[in-house]
C-alpha atoms as a PDB file:
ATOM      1  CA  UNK A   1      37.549  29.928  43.103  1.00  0.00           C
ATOM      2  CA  UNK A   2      39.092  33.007  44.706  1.00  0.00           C
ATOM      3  CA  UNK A   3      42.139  33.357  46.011  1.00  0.00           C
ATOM      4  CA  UNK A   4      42.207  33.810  49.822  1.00  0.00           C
ATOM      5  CA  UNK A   5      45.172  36.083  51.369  1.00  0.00           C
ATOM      6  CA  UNK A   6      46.610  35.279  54.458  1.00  0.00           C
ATOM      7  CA  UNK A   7      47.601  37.759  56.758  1.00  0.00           C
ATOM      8  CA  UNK A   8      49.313  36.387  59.872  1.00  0.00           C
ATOM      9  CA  UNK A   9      49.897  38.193  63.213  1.00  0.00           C
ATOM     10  CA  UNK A  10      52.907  39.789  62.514  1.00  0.00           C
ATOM     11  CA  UNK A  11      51.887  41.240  59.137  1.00  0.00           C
ATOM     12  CA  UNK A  12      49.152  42.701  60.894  1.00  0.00           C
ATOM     13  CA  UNK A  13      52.253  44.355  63.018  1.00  0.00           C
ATOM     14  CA  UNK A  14      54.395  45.618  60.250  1.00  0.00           C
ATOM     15  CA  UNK A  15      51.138  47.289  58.696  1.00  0.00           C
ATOM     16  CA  UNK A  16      51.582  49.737  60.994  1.00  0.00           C
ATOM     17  CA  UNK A  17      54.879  50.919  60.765  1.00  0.00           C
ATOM     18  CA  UNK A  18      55.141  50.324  56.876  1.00  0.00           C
ATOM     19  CA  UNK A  19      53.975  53.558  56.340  1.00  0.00           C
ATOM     20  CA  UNK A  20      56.946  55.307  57.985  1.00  0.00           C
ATOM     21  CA  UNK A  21      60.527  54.739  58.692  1.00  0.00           C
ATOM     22  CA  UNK A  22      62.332  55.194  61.776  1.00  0.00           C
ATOM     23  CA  UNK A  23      64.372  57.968  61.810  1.00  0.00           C
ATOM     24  CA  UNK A  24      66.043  59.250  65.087  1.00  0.00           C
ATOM     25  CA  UNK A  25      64.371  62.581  66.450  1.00  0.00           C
ATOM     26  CA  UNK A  26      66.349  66.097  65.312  1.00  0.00           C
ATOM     27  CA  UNK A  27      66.579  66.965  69.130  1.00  0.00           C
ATOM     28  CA  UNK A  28      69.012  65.378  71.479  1.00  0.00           C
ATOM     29  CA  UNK A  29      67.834  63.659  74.441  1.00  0.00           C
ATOM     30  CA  UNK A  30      70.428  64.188  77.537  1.00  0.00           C
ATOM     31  CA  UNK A  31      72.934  61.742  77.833  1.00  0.00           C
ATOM     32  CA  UNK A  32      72.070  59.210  80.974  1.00  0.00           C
ATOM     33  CA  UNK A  33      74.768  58.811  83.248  1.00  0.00           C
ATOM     34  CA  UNK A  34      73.709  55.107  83.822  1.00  0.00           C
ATOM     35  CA  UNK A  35      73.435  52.392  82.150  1.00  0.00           C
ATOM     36  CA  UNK A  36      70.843  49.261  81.944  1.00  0.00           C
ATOM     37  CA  UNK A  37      71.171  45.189  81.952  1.00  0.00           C
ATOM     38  CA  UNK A  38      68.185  42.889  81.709  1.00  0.00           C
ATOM     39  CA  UNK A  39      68.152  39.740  82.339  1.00  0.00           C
ATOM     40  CA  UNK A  40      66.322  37.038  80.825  1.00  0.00           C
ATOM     41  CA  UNK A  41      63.869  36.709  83.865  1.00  0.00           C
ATOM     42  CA  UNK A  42      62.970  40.397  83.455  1.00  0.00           C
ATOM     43  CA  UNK A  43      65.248  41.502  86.493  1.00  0.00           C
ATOM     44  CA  UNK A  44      66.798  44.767  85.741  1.00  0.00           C
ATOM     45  CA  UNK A  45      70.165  46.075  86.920  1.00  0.00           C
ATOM     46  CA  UNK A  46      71.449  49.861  86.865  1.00  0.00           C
ATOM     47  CA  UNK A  47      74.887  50.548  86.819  1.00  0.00           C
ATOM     48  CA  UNK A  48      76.193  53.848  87.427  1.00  0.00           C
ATOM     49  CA  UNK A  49      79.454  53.070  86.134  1.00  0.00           C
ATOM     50  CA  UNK A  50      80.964  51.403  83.138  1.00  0.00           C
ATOM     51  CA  UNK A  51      81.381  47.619  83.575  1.00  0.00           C
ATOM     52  CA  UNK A  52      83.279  45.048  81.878  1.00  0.00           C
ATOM     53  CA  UNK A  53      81.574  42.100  80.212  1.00  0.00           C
ATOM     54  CA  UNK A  54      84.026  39.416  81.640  1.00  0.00           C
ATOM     55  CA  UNK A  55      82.958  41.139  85.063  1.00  0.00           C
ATOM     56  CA  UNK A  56      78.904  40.662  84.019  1.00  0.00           C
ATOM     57  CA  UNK A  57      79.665  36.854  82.653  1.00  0.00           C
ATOM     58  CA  UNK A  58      81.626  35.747  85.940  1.00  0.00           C
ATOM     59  CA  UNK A  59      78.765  35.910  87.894  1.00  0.00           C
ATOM     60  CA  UNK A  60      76.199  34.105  84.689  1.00  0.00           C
ATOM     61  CA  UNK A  61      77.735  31.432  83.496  1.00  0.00           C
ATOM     62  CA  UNK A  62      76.444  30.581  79.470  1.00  0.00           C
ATOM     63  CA  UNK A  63      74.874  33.610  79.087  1.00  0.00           C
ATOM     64  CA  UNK A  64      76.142  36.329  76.527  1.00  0.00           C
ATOM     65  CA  UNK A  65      75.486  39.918  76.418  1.00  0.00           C
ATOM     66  CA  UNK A  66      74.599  42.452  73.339  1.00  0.00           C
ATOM     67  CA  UNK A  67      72.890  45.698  72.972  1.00  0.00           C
ATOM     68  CA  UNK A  68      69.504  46.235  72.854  1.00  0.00           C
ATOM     69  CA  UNK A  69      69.428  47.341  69.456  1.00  0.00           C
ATOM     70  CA  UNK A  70      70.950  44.760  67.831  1.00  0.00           C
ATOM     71  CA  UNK A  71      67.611  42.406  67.236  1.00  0.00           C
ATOM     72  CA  UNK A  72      67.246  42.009  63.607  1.00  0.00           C
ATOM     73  CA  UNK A  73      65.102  39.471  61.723  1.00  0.00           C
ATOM     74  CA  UNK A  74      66.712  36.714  60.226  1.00  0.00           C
ATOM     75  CA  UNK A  75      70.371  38.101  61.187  1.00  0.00           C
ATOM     76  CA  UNK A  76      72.040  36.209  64.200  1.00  0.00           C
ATOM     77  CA  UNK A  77      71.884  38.327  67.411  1.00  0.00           C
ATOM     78  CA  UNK A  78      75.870  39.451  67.796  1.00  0.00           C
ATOM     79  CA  UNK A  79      77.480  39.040  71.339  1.00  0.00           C
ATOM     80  CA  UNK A  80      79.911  41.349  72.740  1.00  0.00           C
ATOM     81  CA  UNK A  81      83.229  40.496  73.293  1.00  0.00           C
ATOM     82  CA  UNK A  82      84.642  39.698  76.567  1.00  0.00           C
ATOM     83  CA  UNK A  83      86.812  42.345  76.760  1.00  0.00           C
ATOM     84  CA  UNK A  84      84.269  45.037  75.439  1.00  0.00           C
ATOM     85  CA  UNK A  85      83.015  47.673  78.103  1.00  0.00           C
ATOM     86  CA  UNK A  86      79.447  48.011  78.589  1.00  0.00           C
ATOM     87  CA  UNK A  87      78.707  51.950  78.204  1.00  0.00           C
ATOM     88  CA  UNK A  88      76.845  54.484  79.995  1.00  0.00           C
ATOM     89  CA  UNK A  89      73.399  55.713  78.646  1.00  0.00           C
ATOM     90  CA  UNK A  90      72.633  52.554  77.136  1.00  0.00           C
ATOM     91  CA  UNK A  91      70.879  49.544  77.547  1.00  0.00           C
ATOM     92  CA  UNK A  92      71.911  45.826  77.471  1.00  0.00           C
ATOM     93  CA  UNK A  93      70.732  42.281  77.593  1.00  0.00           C
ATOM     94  CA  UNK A  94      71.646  39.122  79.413  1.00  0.00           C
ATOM     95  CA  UNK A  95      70.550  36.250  77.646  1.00  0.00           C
ATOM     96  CA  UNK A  96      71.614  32.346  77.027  1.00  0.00           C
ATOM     97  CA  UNK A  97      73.991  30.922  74.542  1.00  0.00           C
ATOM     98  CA  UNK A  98      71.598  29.380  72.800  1.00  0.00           C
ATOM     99  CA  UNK A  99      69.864  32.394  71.837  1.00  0.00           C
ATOM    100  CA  UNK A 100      73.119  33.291  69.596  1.00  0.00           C
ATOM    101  CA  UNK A 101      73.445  30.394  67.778  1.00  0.00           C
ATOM    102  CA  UNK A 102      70.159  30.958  65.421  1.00  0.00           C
ATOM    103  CA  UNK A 103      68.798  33.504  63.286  1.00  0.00           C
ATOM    104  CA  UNK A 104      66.310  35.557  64.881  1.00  0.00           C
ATOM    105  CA  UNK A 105      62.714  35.070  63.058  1.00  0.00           C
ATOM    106  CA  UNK A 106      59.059  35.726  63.097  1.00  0.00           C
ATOM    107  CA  UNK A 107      58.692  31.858  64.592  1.00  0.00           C
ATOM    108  CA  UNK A 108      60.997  32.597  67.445  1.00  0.00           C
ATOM    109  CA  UNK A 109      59.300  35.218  68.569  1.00  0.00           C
ATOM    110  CA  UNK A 110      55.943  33.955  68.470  1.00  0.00           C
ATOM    111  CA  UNK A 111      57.303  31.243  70.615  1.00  0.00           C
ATOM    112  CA  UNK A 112      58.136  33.264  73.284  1.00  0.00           C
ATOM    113  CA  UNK A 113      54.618  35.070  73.377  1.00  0.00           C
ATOM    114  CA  UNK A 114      51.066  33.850  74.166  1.00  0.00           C
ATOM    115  CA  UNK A 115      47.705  35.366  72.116  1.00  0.00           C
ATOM    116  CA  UNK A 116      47.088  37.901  74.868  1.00  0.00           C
ATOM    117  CA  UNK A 117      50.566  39.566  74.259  1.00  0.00           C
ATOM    118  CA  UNK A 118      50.307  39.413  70.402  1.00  0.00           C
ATOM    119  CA  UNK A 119      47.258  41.374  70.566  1.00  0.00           C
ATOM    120  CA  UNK A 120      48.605  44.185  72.437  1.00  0.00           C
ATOM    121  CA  UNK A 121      52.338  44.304  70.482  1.00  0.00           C
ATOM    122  CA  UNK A 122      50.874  47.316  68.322  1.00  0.00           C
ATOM    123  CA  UNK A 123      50.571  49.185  70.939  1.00  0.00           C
ATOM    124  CA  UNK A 124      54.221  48.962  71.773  1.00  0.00           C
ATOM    125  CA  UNK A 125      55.581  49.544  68.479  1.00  0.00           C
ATOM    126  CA  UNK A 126      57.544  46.065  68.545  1.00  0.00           C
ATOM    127  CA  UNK A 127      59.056  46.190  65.041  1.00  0.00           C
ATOM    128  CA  UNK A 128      61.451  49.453  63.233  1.00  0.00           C
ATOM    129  CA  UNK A 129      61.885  49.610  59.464  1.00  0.00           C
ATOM    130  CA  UNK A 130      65.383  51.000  59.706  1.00  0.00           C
ATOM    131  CA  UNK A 131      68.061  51.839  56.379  1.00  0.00           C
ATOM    132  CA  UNK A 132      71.126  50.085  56.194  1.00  0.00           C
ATOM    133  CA  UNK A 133      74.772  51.430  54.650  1.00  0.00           C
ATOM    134  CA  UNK A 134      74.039  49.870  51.645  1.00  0.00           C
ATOM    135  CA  UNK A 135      70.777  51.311  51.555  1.00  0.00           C
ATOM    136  CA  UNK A 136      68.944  47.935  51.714  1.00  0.00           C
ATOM    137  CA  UNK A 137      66.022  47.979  54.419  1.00  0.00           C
ATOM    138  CA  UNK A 138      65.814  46.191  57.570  1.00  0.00           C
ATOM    139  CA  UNK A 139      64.021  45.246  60.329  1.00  0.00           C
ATOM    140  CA  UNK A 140      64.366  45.636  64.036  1.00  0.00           C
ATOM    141  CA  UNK A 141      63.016  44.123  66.698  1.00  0.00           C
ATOM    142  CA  UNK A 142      62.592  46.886  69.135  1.00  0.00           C
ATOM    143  CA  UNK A 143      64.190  46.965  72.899  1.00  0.00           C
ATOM    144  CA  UNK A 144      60.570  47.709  74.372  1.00  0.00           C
ATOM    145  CA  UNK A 145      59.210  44.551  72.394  1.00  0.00           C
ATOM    146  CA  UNK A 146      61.939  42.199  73.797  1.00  0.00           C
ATOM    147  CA  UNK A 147      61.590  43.983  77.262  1.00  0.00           C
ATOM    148  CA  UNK A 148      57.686  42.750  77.403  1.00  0.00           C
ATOM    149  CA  UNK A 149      58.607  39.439  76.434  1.00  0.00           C
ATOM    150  CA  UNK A 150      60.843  39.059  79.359  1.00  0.00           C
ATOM    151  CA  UNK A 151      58.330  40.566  81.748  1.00  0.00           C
ATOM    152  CA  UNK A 152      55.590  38.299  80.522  1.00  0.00           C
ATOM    153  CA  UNK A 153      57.425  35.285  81.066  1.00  0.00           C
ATOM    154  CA  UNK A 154      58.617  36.288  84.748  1.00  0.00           C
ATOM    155  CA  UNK A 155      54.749  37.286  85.645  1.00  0.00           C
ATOM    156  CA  UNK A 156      53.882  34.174  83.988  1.00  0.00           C
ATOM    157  CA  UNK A 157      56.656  32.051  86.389  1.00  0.00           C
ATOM    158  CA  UNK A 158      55.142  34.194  89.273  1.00  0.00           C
ATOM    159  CA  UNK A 159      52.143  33.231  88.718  1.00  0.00           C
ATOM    160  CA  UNK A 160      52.718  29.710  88.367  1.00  0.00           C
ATOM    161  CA  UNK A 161      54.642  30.142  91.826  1.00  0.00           C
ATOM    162  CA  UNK A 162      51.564  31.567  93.690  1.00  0.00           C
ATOM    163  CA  UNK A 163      49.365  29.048  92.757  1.00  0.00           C
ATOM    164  CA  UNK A 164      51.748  26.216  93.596  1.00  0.00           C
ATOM    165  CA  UNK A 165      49.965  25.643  97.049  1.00  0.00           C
ATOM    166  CA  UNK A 166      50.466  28.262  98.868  1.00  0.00           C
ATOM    167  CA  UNK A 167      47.925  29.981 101.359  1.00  0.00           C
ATOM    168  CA  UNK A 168      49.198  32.735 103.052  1.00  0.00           C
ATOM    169  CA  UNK A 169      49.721  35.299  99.482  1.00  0.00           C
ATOM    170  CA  UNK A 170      50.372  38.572 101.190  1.00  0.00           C
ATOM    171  CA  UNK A 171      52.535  39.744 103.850  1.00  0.00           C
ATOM    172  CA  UNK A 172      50.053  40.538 106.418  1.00  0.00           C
ATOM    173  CA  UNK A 173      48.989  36.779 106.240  1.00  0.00           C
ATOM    174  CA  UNK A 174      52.098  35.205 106.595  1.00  0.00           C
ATOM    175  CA  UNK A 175      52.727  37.728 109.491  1.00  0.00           C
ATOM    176  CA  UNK A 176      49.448  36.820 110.843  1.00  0.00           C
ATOM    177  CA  UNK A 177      50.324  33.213 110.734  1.00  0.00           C
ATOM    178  CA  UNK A 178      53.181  33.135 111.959  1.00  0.00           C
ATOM    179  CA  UNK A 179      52.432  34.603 115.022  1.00  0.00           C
ATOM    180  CA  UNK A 180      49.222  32.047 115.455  1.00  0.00           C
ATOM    181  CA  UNK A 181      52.272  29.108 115.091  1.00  0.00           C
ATOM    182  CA  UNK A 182      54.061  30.190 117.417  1.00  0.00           C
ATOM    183  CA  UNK A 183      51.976  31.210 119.876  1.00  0.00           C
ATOM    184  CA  UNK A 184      50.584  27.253 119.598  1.00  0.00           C
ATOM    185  CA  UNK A 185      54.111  26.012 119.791  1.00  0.00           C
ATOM    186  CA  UNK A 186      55.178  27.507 123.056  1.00  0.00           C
ATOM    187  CA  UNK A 187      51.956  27.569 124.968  1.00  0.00           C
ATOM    188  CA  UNK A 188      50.927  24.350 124.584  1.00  0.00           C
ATOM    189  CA  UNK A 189      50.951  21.727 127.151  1.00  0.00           C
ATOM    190  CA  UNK A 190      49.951  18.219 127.536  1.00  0.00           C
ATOM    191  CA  UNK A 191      46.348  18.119 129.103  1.00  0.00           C
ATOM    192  CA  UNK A 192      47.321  15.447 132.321  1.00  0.00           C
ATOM    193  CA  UNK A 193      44.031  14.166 134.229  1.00  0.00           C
ATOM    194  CA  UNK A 194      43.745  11.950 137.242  1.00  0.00           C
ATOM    195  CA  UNK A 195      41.498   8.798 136.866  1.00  0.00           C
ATOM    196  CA  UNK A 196      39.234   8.076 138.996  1.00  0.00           C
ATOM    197  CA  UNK A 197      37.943   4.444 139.774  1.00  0.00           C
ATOM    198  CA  UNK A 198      34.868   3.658 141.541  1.00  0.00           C
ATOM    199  CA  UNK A 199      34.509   1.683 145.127  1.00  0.00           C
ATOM    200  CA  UNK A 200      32.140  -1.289 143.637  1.00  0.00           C
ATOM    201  CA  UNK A 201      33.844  -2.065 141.061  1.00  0.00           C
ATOM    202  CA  UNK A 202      37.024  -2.208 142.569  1.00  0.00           C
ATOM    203  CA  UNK A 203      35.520  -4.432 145.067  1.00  0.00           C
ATOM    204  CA  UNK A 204      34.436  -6.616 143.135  1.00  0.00           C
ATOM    205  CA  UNK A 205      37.592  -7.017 141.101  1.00  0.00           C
ATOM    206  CA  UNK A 206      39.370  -7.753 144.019  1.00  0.00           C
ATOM    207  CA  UNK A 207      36.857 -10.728 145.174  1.00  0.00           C
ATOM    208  CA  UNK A 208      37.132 -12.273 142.051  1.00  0.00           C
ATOM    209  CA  UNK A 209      40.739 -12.428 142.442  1.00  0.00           C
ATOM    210  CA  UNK A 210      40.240 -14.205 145.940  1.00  0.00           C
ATOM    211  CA  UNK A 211      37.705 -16.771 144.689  1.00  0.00           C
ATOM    212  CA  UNK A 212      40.289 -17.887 142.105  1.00  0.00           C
ATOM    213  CA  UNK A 213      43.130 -17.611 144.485  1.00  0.00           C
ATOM    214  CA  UNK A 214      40.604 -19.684 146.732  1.00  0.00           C
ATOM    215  CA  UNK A 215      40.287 -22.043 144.439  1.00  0.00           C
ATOM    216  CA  UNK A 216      43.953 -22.539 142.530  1.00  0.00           C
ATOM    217  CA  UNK A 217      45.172 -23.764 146.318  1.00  0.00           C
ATOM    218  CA  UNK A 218      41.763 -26.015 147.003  1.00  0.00           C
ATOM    219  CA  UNK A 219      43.353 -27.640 143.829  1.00  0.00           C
ATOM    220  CA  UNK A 220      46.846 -27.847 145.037  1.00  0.00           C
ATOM    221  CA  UNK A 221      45.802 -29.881 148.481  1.00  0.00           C
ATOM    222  CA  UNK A 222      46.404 -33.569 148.004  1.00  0.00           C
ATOM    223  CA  UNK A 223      43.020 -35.582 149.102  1.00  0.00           C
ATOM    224  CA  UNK A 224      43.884 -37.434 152.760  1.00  0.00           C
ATOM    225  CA  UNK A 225      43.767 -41.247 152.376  1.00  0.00           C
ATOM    226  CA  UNK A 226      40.692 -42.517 154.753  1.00  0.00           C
ATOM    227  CA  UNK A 227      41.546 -45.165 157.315  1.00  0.00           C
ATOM    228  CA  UNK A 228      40.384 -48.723 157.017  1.00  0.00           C
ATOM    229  CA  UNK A 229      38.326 -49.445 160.043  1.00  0.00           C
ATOM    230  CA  UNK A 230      38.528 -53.282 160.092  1.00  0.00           C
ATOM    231  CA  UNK A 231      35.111 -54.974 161.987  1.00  0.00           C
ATOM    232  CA  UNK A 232      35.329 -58.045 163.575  1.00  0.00           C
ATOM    233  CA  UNK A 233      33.217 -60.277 163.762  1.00  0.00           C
ATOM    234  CA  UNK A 234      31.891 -61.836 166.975  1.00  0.00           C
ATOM    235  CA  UNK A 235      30.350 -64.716 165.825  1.00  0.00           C
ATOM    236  CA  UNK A 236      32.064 -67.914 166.576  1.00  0.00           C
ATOM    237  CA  UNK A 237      32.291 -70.274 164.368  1.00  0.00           C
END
């Protein structure tokens, strides 16, 4: 018996970027004077300021914020303070509590993806083999990665929106019927028609009332008593 090898879907990843490691490019890129925060529904916001994280967490409740390179697998994503300052020229993410209290993994990730988005992760170079301080090596999930994971799942709620019920999909439709609603609700009217009854038969409705008027007072009149006409005799005894 041979021994089979397994090689999972994100093995299959890695094998791509095994070869090299990420190292940042010689030239500098110009520094953006803005700076990036998306949410967990995909929603991005650009700030051209900086902006405090108790200002961010205000408005989101149980959400935390961290940087977008600070996805490692099997370290614990780490949350910026409250009283950090969210810089320009970078990018940031808005994401639930609960997402801080675990260890990042291969698991959680595929849970948050379907096949179709596995397949194309290559593509978008989800995973950097980067060299820590203490030159052990380490590996990070990349911002473009997490950034299609949060797309995909708002298409997927949009989707699942669309196809709730609804008829009308695009804005020239609902326009459309609109306008066909309320054209129907002011212009119409009750229909009102006269009825019309014929002659004969309204004749001879009202002679069957008289024959039973007729008769009810026939039945009221008391019979007259008939007189006793007493005969006499005229023989003689």
């Amino acid at each position: 018996m041979g021994i089979k090898l397994v090689n999972p879907w994100w093995l299959r990843l890695l094998s791509n970027h095994f070869s090299c490691l990420h190292h940042h490019n010689n030239h500098r890129e110009r520094p953006r004077r803005t700076l990036k925060v998306i949410n967990c529904d995909g929603q991005v916001k650009i700030y051209d300021r900086p902006v405090h994280v108790a200002e961010l967490l205000n408005q989101f409740p149980k959400h935390m914020i961290c940087r977008s390179d600070s996805f490692y697998i099997g370290k614990k994503i780490p949350p910026l303070p409250m009283d950090d300052e969210l810089r320009l020229g970078h990018d940031y993410f808005l994401l639930p509590q609960q997402v801080f209290q675990s260890a990042l993994s291969f698991v959680t990730i595929a849970s948050f993806t379907n096949s179709r988005l596995v397949k194309n992760a290559a593509a978008s170079q989800p995973f950097h083999v980067e060299k820590s301080e203490s030159g052990s090596l380490r590996l990070r999930v990349s911002d473009e990665f997490i950034r299609e994971l949060m797309e995909e799942s708002k298409t997927k709620d949009g989707d699942e929106e669309s196809c709730s019920g609804r008829v009308c999909t695009t804005p020239q439709l609902q326009k459309q019927y609109a306008l066909l609603v309320g054209s129907a609700r002011h212009n119409w009217k009750p229909k009102l028609e006269t009825i019309k009854e014929k002659k004969k038969r309204r004749r001879k409705i009202l002679g069957f009332g008289l024959k039973r008027k007729n008769k009810s007072a026939a039945k009221n009149v008391k019979p007259q008593s008939k007189q006793k006409i007493k005969i006499k005799s005229s023989r003689k005894l």
